[in-house]
N, C-alpha and C. Protein backbone atom coordinates (compact mmCIF):
# COMPACT_ATOMS: atom_id res chain seq x y z
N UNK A 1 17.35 -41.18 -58.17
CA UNK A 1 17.54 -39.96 -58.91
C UNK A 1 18.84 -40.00 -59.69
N UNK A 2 19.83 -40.65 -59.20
CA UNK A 2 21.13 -40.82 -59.71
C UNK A 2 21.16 -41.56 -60.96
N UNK A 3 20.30 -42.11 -61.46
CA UNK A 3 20.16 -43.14 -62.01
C UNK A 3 19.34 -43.02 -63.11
N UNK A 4 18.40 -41.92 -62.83
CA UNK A 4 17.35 -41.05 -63.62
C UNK A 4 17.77 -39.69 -64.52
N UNK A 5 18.94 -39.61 -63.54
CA UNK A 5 19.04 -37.85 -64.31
C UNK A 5 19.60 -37.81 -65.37
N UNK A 6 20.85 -39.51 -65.85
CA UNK A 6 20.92 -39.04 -67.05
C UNK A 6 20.43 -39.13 -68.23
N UNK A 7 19.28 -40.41 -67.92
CA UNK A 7 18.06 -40.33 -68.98
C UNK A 7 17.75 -39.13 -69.37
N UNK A 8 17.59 -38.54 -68.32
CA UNK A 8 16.03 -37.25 -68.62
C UNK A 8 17.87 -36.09 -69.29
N UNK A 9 18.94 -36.37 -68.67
CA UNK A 9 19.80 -35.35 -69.68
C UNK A 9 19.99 -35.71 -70.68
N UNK A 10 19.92 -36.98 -71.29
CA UNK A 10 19.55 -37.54 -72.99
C UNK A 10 18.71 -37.03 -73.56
N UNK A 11 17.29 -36.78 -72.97
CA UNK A 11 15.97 -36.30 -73.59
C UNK A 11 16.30 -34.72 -73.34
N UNK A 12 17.17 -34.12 -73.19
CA UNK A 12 17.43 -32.56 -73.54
C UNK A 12 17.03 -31.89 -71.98
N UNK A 13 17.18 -32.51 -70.89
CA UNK A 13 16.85 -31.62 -69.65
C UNK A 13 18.02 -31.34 -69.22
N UNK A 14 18.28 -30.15 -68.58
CA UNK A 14 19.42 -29.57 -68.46
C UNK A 14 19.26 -29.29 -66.54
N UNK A 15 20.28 -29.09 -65.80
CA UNK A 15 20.47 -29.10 -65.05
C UNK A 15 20.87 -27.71 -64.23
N UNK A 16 20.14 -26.86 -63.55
CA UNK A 16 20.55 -25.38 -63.24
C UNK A 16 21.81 -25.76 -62.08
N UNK A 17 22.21 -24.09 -61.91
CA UNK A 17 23.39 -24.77 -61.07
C UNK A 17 22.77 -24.55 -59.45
N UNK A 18 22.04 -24.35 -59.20
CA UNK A 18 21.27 -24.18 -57.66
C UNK A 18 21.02 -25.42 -57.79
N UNK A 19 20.61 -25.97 -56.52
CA UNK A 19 20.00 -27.11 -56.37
C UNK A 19 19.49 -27.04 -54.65
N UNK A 20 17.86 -26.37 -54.75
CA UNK A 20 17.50 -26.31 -53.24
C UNK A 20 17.59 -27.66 -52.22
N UNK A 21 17.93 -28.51 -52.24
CA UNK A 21 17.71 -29.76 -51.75
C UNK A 21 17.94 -30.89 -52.52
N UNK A 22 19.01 -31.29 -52.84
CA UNK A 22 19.49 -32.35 -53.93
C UNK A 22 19.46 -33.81 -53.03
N UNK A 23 19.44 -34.01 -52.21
CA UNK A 23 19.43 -35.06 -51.59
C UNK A 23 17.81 -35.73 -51.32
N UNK A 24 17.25 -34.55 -51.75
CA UNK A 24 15.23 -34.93 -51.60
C UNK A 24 15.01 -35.17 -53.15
N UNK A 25 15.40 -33.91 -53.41
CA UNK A 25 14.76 -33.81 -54.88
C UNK A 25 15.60 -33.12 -55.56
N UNK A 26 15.66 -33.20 -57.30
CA UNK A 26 16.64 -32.71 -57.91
C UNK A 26 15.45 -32.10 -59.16
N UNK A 27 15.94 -30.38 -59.04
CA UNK A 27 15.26 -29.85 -59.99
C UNK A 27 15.82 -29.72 -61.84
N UNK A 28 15.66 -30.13 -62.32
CA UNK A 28 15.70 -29.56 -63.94
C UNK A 28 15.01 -29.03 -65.11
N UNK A 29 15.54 -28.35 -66.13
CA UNK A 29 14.97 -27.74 -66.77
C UNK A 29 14.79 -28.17 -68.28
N UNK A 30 13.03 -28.60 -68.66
CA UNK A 30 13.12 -29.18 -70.11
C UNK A 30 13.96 -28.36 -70.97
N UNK A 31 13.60 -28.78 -72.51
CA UNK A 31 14.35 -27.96 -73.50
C UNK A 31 14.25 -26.28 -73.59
N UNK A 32 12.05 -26.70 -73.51
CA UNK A 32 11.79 -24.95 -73.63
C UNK A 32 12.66 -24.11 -72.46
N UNK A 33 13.29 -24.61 -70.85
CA UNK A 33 13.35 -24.04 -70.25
C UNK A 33 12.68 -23.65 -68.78
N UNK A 34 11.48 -24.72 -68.83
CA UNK A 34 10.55 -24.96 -67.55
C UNK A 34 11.28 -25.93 -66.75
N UNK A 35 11.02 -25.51 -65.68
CA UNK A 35 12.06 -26.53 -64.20
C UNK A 35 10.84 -27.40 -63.85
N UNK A 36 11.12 -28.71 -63.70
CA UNK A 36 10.67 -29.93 -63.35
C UNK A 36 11.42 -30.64 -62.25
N UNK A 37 11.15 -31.38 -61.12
CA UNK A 37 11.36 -32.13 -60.27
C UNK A 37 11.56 -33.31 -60.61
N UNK A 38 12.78 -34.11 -59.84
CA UNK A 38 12.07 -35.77 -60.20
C UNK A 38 12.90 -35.75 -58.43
N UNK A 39 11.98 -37.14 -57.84
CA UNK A 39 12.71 -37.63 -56.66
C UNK A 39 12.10 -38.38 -56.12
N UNK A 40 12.75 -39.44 -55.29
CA UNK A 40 12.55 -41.01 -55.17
C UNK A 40 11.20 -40.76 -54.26
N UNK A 41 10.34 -41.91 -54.48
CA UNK A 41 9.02 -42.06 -53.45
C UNK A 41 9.40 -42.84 -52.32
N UNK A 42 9.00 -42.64 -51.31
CA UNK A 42 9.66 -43.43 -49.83
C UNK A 42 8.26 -44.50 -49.80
């Protein structure tokens, strides 16, 4: 995820300041403003 997030913050996803569980999964928000997930597969 560390490694991912700042791709997807290049492509305009923005980052809220909550974060329910950042160590599972890290939520962000495209351009329009919809929250998306990304997080590693075990």
């Amino acid at each position: 995820m560390d490694a991912a997030q700042p791709g997807m913050s290049a492509l305009g996803a923005a980052e809220p300041w909550f974060q329910p569980d950042p160590d599972r999964w890290r939520v962000l928000l495209d351009p329009a403003g919809r929250p998306f997930c990304i997080t590693v597969l075990a």
